[in-house]
Protein backbone atom coordinates (compact mmCIF):
# COMPACT_ATOMS: atom_id res chain seq x y z
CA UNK A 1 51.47 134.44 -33.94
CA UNK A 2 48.52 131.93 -34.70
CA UNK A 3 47.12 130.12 -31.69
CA UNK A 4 44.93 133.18 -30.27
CA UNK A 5 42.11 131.34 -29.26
CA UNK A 6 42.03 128.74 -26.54
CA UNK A 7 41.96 125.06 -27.09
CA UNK A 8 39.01 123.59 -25.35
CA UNK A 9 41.51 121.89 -22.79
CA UNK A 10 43.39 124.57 -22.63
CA UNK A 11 43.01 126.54 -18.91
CA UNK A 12 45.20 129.52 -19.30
CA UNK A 13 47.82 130.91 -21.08
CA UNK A 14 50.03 133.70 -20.10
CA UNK A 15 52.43 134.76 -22.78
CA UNK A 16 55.36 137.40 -22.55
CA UNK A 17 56.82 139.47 -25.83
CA UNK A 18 60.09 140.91 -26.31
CA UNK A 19 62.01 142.00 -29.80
CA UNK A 20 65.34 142.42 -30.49
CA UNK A 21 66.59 143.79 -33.72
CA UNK A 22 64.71 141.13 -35.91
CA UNK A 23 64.12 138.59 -33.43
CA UNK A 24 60.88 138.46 -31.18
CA UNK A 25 61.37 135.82 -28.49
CA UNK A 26 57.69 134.87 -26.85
CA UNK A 27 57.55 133.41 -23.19
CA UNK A 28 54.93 130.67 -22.86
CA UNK A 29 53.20 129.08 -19.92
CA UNK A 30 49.94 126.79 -20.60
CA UNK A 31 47.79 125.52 -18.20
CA UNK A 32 45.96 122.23 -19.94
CA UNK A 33 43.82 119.68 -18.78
CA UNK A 34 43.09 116.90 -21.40
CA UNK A 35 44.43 116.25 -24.92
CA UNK A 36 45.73 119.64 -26.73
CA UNK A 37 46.35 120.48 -29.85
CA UNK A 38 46.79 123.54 -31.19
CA UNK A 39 48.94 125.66 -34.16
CA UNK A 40 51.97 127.41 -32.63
CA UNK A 41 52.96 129.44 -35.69
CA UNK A 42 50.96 130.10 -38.87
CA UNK A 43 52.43 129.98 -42.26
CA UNK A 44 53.36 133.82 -42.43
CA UNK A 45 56.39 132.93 -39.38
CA UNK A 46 59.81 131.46 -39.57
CA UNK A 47 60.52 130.44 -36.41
CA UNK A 48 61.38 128.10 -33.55
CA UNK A 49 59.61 126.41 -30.31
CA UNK A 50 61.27 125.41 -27.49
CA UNK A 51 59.78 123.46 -24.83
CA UNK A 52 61.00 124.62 -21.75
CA UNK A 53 59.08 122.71 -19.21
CA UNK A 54 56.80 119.56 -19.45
CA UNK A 55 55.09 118.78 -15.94
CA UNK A 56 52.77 115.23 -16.25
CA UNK A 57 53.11 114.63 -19.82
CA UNK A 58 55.29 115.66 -22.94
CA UNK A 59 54.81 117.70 -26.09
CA UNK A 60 54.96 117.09 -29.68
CA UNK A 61 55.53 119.08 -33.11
CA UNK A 62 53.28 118.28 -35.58
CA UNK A 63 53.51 119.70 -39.35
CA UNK A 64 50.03 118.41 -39.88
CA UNK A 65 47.51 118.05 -37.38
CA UNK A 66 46.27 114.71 -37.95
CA UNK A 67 50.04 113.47 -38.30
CA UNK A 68 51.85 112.65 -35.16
CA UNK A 69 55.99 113.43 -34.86
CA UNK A 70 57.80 110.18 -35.91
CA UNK A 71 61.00 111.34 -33.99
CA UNK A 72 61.30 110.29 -30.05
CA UNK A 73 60.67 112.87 -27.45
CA UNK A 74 63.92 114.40 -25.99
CA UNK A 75 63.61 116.89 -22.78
CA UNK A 76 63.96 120.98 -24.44
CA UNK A 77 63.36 119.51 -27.79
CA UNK A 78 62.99 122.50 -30.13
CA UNK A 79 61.64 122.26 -33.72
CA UNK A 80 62.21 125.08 -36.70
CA UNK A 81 59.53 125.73 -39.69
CA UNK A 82 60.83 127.99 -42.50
CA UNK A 83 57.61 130.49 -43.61
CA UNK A 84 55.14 129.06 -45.41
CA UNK A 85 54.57 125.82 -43.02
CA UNK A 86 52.45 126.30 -40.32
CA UNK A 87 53.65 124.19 -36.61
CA UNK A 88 51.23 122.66 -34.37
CA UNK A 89 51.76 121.64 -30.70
CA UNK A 90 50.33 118.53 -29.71
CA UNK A 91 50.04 117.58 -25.91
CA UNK A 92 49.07 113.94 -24.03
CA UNK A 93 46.18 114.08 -22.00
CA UNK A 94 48.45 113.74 -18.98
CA UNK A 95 49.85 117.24 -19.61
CA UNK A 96 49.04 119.82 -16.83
CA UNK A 97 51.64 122.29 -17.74
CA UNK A 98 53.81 123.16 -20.43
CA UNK A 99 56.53 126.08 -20.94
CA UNK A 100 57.65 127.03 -24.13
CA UNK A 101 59.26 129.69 -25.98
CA UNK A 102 58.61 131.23 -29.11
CA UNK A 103 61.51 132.68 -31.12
CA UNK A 104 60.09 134.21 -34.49
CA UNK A 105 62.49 135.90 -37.30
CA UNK A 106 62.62 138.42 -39.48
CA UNK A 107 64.57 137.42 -41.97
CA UNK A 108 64.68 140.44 -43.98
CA UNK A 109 65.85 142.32 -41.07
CA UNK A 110 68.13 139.40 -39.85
CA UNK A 111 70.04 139.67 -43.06
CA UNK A 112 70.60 143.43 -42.83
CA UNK A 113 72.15 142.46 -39.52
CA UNK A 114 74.20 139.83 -40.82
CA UNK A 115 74.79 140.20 -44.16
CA UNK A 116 77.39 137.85 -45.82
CA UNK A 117 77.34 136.11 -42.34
CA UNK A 118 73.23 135.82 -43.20
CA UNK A 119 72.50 131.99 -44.53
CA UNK A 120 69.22 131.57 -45.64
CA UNK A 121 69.76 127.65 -46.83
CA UNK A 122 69.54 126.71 -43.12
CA UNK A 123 65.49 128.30 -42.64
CA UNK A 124 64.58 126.78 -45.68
CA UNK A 125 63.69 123.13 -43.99
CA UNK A 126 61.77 122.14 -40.84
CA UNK A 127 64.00 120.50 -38.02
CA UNK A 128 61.88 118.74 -35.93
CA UNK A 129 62.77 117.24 -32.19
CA UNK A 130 66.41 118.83 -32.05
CA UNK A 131 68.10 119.88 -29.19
CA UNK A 132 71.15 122.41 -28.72
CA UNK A 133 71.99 123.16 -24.85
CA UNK A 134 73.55 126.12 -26.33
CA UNK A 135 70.82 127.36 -27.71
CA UNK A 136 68.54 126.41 -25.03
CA UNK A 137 70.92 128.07 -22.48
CA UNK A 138 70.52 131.59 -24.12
CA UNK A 139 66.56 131.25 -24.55
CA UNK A 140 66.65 130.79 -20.75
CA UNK A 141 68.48 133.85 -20.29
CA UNK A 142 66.75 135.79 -22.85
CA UNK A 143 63.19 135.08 -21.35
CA UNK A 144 64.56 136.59 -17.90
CA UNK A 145 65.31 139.44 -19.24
CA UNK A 146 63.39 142.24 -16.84
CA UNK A 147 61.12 144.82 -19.33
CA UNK A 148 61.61 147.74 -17.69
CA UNK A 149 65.61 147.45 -17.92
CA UNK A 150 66.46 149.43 -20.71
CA UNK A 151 70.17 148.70 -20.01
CA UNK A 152 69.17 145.36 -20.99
CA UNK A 153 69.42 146.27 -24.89
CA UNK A 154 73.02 145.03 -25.39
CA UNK A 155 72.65 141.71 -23.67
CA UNK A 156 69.29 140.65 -25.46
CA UNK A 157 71.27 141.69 -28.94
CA UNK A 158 73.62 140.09 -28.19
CA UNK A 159 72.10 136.78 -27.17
CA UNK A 160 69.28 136.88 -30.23
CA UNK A 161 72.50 136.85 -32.55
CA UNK A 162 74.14 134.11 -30.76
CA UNK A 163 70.70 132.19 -31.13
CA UNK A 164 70.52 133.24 -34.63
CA UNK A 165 74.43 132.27 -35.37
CA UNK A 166 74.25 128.84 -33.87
CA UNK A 167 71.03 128.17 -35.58
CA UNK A 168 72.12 129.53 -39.18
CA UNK A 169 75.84 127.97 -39.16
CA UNK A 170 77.72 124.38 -38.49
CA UNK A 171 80.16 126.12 -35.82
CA UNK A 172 80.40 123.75 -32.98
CA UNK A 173 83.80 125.36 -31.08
CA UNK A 174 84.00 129.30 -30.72
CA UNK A 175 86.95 130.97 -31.89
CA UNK A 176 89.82 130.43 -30.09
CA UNK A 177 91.70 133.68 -31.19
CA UNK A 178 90.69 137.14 -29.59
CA UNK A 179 90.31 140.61 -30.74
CA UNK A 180 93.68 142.47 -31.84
CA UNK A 181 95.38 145.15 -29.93
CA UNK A 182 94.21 147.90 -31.28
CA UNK A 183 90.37 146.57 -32.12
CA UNK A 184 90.25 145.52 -28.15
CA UNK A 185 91.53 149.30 -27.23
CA UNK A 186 88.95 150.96 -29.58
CA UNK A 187 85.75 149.31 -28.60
CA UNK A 188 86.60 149.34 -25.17
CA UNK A 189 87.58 152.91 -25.56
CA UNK A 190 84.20 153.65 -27.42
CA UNK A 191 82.03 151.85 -24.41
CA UNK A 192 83.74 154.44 -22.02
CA UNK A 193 83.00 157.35 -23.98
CA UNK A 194 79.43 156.30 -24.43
CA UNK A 195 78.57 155.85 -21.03
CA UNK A 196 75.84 156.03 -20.13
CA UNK A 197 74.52 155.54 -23.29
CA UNK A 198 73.16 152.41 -24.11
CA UNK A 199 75.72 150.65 -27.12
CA UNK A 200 73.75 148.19 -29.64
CA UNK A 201 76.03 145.22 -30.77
CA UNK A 202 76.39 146.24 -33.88
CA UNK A 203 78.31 149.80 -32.83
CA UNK A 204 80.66 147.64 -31.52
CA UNK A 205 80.98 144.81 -34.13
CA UNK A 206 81.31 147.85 -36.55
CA UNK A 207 84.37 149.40 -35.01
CA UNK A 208 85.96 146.12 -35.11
CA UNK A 209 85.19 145.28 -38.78
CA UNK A 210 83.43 141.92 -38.34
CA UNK A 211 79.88 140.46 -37.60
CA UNK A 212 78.41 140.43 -34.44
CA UNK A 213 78.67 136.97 -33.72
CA UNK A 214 82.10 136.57 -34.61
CA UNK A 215 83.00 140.20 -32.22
CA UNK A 216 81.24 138.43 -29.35
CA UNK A 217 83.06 135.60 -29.39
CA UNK A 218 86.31 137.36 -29.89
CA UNK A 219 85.57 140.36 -27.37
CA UNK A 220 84.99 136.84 -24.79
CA UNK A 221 88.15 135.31 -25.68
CA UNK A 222 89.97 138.66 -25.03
CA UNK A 223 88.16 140.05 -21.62
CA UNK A 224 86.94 136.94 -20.17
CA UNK A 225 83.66 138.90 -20.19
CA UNK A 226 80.43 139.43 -22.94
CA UNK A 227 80.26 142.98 -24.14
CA UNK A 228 77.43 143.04 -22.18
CA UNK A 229 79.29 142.11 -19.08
CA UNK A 230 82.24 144.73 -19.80
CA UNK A 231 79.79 147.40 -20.30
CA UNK A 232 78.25 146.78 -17.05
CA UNK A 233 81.41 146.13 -15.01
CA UNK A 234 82.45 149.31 -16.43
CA UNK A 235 79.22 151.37 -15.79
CA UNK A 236 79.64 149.86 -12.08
CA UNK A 237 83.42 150.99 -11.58
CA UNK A 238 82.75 154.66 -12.89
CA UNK A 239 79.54 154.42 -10.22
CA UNK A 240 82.05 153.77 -7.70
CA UNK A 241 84.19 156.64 -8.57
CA UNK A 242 81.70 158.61 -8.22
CA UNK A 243 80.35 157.37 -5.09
CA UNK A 244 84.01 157.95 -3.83
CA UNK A 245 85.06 161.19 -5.28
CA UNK A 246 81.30 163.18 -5.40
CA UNK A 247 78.58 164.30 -3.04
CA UNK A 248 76.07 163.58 -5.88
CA UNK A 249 72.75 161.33 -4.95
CA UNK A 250 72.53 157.48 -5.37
CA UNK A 251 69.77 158.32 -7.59
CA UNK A 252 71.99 160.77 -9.51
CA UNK A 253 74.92 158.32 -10.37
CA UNK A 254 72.44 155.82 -11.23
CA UNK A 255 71.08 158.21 -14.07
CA UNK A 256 74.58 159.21 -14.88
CA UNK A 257 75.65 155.78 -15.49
CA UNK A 258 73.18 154.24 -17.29
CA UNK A 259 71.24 152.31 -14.57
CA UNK A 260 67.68 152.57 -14.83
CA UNK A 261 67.27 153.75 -11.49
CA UNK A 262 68.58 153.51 -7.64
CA UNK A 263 67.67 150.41 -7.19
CA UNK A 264 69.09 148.87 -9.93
CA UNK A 265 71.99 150.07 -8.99
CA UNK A 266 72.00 149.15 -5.86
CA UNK A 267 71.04 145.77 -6.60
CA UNK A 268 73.83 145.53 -9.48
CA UNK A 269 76.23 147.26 -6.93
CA UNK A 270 75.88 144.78 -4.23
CA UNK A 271 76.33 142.35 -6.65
CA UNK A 272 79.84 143.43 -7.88
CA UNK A 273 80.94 144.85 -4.15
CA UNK A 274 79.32 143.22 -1.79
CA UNK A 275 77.11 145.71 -0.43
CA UNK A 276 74.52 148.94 -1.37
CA UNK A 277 76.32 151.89 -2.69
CA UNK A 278 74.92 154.10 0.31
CA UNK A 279 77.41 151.93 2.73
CA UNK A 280 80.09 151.48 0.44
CA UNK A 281 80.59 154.87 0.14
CA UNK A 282 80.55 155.37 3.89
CA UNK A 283 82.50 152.89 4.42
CA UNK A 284 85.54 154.00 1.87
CA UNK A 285 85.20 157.69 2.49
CA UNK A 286 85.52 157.91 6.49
């Protein structure tokens, strides 16, 4: 990513990485003071900026520097630059903070991924000043993501090819049909007998036969729930069993269930159940 060295009027800048199968998704926050301008990605990067947050002034994309955006500013505006085309972010004077995110592809590994879902046409021209809630939505989520929750693998899969789907395809209304019978029994069947093993998207896209972004929105339609959210509600019920019908150690589920450790279980516990494991096992076994 280009932009390594501070703008004169830039304060501070603390940035945040994380990669997903293709898809590296970079958490900005700028402190600025004055006029800013500055590239965002050089012309090795296909990718996309998202602003996030604009506190005292607004943000611009700018294909050249010297050439200001001729589209109208729109809150969580988000522009894309196929490689080859560097981006530059231009801020007012008035600017004092800005949050952005950074989502940069690999396309080579994106269409290994998606293969004859994979539509290159759609990276191929900059999109300046667009906005998707959808899309904006799932960048929020991804850039909470904790680091240190390796459990957390499915989810930002998941997400990075729902990104990647909305921004490579002229879908506007999911799928309204779910998964069969039988494709439903399997995958569920296979999350169960993984645990606590922690499942990639494509695993279960590939038991089902069908990309991942067209498996997510199926698996939704037929559990109410992201395969994400299965997994976990399903790591968290066999925790309970075993809080219920063991004398093992919170810390000892936790590892058995895929939980990175006691506290995250607890914390995803209380969650579900409405209080720590510790007491809801005293509570249900006396």
């Amino acid at each position: 990513m280009s932009g390594e060295g501070l703008h004169e009027n830039v304060v501070r800048v603390e940035r945040r990485f994380r990669s997903w199968n293709g898809v590296t998704v970079v958490d900005v926050h700028e402190y600025t003071k004055g006029e800013v301008l500055h590239p965002l990605l050089n012309e090795e990067e296909t990718g996309i900026a998202l602003a996030l947050d604009e506190v005292g002034g607004v943000t611009e994309p700018r294909l050249k520097p010297g050439e200001a955006c001729s589209l109208d500013h729109k809150p969580n505006h988000m522009t894309l630059v196929p490689r080859g085309m560097p981006l530059w972010g231009h801020a007012t004077k008035e600017l004092q903070y800005s949050r952005y995110a950074l989502l940069l592809f690999d396309l080579g590994t994106l269409e290994q991924r998606f293969k004859d879902d994979f539509q290159v046409k759609f990276f191929e021209t900059p999109r300046l000043r667009f906005t998707d809630r959808r899309i904006h939505d799932l960048v929020r989520i991804l850039i909470g993501l904790s680091d240190d929750d390796v459990s957390m693998t499915l989810l930002g899969d998941s997400l990075t090819s729902a990104v990647f789907a909305l921004l490579s395809s002229d879908v506007t209304e999911p799928i309204a049909l779910g998964l069969s019978d039988r494709a439903l029994s399997l995958v569920v069947s296979y999350i169960q007998d993984q645990l606590p093993k922690q499942i990639e998207l494509c695993e279960l896209a590939g038991l089902a036969g069908m990309s991942r972004w067209d498996f997510s929105r199926m698996f939704k339609a037929s559990t109410g729930l992201s395969p994400y959210q299965w997994q976990l509600d399903a790591r968290l019920k066999k925790a309970r069993h075993l809080l219920l019908t063991t004398y093992e150690s919170v810390e000892s589920i936790a590892a058995s269930t895929g939980f990175s450790d006691s506290m995250h279980l607890s914390r995803q516990f209380r969650l579900r159940f409405g209080m720590p494991p510790g007491i809801w096992r005293k509570t249900h076994r006396s």
